[in-house]
C-alpha atoms as a PDB file:
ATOM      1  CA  UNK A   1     335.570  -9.382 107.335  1.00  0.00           C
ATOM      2  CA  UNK A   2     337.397 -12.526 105.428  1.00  0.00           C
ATOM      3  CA  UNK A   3     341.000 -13.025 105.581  1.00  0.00           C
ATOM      4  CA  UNK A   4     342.325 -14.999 102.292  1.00  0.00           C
ATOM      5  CA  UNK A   5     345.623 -16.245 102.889  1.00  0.00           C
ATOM      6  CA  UNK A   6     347.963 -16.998 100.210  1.00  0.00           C
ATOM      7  CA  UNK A   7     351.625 -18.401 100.301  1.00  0.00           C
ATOM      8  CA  UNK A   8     353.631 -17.382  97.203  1.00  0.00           C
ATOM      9  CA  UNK A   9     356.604 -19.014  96.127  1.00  0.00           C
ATOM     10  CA  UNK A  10     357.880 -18.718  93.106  1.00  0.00           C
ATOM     11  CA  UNK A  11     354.577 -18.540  91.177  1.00  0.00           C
ATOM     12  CA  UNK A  12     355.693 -15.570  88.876  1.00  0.00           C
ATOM     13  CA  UNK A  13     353.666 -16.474  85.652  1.00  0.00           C
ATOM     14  CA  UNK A  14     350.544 -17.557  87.880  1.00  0.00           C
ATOM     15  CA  UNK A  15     350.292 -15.114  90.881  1.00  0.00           C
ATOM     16  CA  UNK A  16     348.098 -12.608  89.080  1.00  0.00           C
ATOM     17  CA  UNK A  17     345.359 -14.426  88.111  1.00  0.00           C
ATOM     18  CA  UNK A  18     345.373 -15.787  91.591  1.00  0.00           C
ATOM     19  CA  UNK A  19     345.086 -12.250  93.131  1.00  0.00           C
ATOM     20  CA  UNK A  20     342.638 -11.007  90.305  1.00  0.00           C
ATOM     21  CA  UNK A  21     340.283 -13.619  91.331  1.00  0.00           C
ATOM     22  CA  UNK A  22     340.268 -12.154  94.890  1.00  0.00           C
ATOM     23  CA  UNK A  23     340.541  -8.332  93.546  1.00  0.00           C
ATOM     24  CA  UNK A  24     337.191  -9.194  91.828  1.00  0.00           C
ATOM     25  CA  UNK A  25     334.850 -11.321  94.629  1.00  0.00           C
ATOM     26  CA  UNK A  26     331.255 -10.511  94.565  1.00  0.00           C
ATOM     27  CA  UNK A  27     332.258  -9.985  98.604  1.00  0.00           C
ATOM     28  CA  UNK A  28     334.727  -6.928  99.094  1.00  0.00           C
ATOM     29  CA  UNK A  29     335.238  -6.850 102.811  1.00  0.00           C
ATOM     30  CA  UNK A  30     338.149  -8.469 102.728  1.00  0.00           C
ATOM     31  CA  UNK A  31     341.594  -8.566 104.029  1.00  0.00           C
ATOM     32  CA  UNK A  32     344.381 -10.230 101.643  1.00  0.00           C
ATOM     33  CA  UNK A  33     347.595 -11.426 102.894  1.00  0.00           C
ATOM     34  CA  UNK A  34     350.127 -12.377 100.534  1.00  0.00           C
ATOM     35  CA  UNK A  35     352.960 -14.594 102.078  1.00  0.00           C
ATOM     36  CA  UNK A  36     355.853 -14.334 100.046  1.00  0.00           C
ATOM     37  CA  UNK A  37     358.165 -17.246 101.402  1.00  0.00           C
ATOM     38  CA  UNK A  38     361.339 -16.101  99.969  1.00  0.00           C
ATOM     39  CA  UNK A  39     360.554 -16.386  96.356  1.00  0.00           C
ATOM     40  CA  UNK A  40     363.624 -15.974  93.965  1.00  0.00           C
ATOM     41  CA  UNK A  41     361.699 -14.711  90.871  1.00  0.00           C
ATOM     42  CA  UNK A  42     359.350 -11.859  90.131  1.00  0.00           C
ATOM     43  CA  UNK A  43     356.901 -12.666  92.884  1.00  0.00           C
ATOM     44  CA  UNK A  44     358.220  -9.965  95.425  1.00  0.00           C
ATOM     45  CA  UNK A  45     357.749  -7.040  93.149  1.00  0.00           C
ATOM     46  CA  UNK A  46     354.455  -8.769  92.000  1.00  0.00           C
ATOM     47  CA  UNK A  47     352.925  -8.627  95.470  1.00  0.00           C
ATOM     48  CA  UNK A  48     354.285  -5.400  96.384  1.00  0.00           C
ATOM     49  CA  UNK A  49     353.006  -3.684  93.205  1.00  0.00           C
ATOM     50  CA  UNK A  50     349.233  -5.405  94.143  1.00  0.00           C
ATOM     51  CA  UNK A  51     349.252  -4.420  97.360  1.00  0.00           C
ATOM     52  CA  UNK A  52     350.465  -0.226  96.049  1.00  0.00           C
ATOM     53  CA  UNK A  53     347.135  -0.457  94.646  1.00  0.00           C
ATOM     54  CA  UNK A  54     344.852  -2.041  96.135  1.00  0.00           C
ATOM     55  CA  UNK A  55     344.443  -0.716 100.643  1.00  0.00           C
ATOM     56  CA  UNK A  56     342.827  -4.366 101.252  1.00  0.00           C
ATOM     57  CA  UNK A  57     346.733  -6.174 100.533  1.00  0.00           C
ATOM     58  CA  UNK A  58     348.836  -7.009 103.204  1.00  0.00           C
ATOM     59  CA  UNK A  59     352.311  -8.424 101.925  1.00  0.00           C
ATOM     60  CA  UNK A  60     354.276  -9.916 104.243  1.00  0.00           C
ATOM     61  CA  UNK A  61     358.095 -11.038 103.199  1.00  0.00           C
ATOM     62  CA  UNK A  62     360.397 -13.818 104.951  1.00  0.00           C
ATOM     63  CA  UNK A  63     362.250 -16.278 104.541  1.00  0.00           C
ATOM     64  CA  UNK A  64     361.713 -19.661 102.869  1.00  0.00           C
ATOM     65  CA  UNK A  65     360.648 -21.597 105.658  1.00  0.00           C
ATOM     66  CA  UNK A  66     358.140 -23.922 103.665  1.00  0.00           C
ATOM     67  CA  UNK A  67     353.975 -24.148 103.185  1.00  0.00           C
ATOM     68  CA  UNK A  68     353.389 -24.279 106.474  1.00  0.00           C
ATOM     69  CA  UNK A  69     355.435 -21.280 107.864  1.00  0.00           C
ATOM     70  CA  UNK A  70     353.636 -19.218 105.310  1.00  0.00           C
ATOM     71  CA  UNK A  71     350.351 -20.355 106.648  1.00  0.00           C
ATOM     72  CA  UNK A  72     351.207 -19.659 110.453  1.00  0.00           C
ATOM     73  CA  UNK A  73     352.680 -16.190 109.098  1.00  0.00           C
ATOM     74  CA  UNK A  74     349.510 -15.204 108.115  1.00  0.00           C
ATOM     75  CA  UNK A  75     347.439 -16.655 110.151  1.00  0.00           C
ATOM     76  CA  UNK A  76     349.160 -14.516 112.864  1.00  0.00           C
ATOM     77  CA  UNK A  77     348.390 -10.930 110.789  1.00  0.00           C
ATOM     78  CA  UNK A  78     344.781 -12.180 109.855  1.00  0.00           C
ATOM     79  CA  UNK A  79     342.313  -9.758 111.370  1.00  0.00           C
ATOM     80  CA  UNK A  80     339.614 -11.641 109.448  1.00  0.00           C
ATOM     81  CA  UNK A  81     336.190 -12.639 111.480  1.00  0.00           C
ATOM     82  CA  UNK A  82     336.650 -15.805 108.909  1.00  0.00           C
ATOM     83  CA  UNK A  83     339.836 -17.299 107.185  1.00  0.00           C
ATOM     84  CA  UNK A  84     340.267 -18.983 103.906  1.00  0.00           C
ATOM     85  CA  UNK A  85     343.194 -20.224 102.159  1.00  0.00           C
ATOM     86  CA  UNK A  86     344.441 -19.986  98.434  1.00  0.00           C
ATOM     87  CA  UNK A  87     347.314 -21.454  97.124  1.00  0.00           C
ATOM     88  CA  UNK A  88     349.001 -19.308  94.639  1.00  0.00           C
ATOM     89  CA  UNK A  89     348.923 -21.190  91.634  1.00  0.00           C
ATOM     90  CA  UNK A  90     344.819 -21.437  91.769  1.00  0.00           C
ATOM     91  CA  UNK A  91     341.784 -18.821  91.105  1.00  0.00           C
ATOM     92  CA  UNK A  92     338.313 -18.853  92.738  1.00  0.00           C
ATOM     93  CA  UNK A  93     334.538 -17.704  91.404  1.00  0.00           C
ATOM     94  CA  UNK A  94     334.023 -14.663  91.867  1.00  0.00           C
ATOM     95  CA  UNK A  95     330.795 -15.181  94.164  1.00  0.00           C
ATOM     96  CA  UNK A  96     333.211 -17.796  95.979  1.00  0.00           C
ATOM     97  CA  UNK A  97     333.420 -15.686  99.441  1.00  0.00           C
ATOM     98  CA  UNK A  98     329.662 -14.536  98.694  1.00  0.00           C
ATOM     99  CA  UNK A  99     327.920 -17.591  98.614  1.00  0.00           C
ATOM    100  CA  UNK A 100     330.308 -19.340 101.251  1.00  0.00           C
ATOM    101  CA  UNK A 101     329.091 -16.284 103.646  1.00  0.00           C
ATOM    102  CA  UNK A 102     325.625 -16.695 102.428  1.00  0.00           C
ATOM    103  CA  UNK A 103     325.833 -20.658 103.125  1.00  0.00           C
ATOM    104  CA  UNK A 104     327.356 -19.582 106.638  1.00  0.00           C
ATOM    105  CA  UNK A 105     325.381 -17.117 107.841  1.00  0.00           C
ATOM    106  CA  UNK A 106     322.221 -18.709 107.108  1.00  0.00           C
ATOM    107  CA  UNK A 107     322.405 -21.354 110.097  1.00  0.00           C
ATOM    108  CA  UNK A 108     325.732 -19.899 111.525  1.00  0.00           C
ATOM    109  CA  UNK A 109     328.048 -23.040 110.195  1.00  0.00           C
ATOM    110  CA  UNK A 110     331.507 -23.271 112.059  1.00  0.00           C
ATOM    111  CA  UNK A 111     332.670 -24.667 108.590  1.00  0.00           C
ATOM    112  CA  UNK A 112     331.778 -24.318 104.608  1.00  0.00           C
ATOM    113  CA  UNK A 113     333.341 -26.156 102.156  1.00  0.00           C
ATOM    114  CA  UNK A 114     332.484 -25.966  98.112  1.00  0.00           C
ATOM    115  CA  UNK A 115     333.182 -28.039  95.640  1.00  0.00           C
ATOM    116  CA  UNK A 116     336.295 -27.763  93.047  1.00  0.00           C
ATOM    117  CA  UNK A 117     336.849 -28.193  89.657  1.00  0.00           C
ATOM    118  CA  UNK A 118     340.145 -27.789  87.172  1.00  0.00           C
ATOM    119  CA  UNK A 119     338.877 -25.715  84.603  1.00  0.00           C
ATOM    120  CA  UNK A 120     336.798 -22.600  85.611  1.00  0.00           C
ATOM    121  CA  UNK A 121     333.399 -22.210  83.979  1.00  0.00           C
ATOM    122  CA  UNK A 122     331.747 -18.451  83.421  1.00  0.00           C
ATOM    123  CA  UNK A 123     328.357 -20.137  82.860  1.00  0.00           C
ATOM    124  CA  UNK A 124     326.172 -18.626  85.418  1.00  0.00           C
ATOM    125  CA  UNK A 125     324.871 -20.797  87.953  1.00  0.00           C
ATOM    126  CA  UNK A 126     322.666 -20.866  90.731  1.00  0.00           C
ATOM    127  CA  UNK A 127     323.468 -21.057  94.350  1.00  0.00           C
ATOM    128  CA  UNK A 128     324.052 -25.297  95.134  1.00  0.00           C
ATOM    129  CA  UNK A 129     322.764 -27.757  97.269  1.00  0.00           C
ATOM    130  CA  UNK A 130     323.676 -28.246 100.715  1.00  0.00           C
ATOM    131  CA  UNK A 131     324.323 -30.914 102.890  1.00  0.00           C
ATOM    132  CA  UNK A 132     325.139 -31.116 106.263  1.00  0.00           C
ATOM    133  CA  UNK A 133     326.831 -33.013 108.792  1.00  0.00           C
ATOM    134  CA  UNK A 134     328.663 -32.967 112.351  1.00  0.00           C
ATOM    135  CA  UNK A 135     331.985 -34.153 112.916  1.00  0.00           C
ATOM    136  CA  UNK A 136     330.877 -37.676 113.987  1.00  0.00           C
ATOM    137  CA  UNK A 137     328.680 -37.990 111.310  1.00  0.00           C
ATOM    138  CA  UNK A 138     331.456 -38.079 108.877  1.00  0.00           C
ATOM    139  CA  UNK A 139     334.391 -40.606 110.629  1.00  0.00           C
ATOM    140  CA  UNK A 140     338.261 -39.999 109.464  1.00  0.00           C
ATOM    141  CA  UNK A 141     337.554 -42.323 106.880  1.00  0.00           C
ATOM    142  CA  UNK A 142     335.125 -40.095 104.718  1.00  0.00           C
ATOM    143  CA  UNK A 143     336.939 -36.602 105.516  1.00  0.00           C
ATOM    144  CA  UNK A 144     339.936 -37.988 103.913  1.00  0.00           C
ATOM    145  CA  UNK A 145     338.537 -39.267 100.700  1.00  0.00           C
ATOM    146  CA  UNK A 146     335.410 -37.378  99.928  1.00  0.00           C
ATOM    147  CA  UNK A 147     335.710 -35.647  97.357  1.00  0.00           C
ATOM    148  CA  UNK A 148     334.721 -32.100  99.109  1.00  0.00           C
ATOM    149  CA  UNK A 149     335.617 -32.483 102.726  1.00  0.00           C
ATOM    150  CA  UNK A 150     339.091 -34.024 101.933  1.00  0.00           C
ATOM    151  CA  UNK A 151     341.967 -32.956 104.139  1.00  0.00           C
ATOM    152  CA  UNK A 152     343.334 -29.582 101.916  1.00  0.00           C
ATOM    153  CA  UNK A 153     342.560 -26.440 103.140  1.00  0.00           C
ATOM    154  CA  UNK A 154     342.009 -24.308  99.937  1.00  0.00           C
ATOM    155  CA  UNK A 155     337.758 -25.134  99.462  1.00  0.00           C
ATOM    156  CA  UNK A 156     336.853 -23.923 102.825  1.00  0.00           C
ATOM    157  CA  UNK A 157     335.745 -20.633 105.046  1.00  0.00           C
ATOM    158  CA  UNK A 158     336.587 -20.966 108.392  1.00  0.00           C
ATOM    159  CA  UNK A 159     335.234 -19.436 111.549  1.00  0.00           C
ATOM    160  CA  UNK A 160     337.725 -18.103 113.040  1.00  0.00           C
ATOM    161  CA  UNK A 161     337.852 -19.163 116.603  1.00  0.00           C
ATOM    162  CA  UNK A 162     337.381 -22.652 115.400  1.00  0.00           C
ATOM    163  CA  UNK A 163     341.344 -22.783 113.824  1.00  0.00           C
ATOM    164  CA  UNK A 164     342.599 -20.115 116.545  1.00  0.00           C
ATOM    165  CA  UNK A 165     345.528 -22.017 118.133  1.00  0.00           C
ATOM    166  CA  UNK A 166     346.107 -24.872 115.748  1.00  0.00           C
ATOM    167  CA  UNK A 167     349.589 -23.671 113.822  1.00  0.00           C
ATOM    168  CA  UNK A 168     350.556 -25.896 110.669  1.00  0.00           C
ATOM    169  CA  UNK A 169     353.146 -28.316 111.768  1.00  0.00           C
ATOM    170  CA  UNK A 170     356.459 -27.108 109.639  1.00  0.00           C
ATOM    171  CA  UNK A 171     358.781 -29.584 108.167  1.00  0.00           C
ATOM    172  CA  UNK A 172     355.708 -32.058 107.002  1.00  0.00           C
ATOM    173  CA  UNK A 173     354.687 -33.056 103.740  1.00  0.00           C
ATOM    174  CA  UNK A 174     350.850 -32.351 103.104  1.00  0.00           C
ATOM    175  CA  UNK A 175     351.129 -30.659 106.127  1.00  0.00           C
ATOM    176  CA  UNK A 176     347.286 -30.132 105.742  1.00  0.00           C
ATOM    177  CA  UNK A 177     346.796 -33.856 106.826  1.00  0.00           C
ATOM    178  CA  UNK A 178     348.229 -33.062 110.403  1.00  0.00           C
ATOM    179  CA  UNK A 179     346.240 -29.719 110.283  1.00  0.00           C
ATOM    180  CA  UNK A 180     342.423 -30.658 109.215  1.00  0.00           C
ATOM    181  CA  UNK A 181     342.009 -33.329 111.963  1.00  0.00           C
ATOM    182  CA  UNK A 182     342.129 -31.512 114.522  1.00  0.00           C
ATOM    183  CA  UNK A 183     340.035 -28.454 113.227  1.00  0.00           C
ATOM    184  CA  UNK A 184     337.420 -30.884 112.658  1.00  0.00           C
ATOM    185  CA  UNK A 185     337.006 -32.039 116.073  1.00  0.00           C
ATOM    186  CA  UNK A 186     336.451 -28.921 117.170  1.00  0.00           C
ATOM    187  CA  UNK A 187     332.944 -28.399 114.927  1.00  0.00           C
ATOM    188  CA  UNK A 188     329.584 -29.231 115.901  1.00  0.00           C
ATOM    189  CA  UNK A 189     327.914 -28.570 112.338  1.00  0.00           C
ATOM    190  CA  UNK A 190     329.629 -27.830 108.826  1.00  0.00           C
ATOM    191  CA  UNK A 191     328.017 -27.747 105.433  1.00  0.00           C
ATOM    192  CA  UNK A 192     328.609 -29.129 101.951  1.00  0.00           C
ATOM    193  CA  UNK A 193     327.748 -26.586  98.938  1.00  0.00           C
ATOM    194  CA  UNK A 194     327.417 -28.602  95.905  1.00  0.00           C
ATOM    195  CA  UNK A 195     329.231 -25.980  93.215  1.00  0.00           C
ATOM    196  CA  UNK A 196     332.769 -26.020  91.948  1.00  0.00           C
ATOM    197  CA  UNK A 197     333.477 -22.369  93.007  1.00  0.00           C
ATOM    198  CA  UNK A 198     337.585 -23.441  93.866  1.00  0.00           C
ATOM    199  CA  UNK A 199     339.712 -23.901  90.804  1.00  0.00           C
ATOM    200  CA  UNK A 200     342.590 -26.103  91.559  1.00  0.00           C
ATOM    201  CA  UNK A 201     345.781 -26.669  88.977  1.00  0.00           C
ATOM    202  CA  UNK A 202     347.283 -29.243  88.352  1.00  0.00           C
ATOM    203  CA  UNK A 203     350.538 -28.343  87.291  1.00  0.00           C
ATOM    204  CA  UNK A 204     353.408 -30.861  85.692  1.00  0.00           C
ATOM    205  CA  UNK A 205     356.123 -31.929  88.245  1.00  0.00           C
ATOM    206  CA  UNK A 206     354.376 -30.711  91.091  1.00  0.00           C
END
């Protein structure tokens, strides 16, 4: 099973696409936690009607306590074999979690990360190339500014035992920075999988 984790804040007019794209995954074992971190808007009753319908939502409500207390929230109710991360305001392909799996399971990767892209494409496509690498074959200096590997967390299935123990730091601004470092030392062998499957928005003000 894949646990998707997805802090909500305050994401009203953008939350349901971000769920639908989950709802409709090639892969359906799948265990979706919805953080709501104290939103003020519609996003409580938005996550609460999802998960009425749908056995494979978990919603879990708190207090505002940032990105990275939403994160460690559900990282702690994941029950997920692998994790993966969406942020609220984005939408994946709906063979995202499919091919990742596929791309995983094929030489039993402790990390997968696709490519991204701002505006989603429906074209069909066929499954990407691959490149792989250990750890020390990519230095600090290329995880931080390629343009796949980079230090977010939202392109990438994780084994599970590889993040088990490292909590987002709270109180940090990309708090993914302090996060990704230390994940990555723990790998012997991730791959690269040369398709945009992650849509990522890039929203005014943000």
């Amino acid at each position: 099973m894949v646990s998707v984790i997805i802090p909500v804040y305050n994401r009203e007019t953008l939350i349901e696409r971000c769920i639908d794209s989950l709802q409709r995954q090639d892969y359906t074992d799948i265990e979706i936690i919805l953080v709501d971190d104290g939103s003020t808007d519609g996003c409580r009753e938005i996550c609460d009607e999802y998960a009425a319908r749908d056995g494979r939502i978990t919603v879990i409500h708190k207090e505002n306590g940032g990105l990275s207390s939403a994160r460690n929230a559900g990282l702690e109710q994941a029950e997920g074999d692998f994790i993966s991360f969406l942020d609220s305001d984005d939408w994946i392909h709906p063979q995202f979690l499919e091919l990742m799996l596929r791309t995983q399971q094929a030489k039993d990767y402790d990390l997968v990360i696709c490519d991204h892209q701002r505006v989603y494409e429906s074209a069909p496509f066929q499954h990407g190339d691959v490149s792989v690498f250990t750890p020390r074959e990519l230095n600090l200096e290329d995880i931080y500014r390629h343009h796949q590997t980079k230090s977010c967390v939202w392109n990438k299935l994780y084994r599970r035992e590889m993040i088990d123990g490292i909590p987002f730091e709270k109180g940090k601004y990309h708090e993914d920075d302090f996060w990704t470092y230390q994940v990555f030392d723990r790998m012997e062998k991730l791959v690269l999988v040369d398709k945009p499957l992650y849509n990522y928005l890039q929203r005014g003000g943000s």
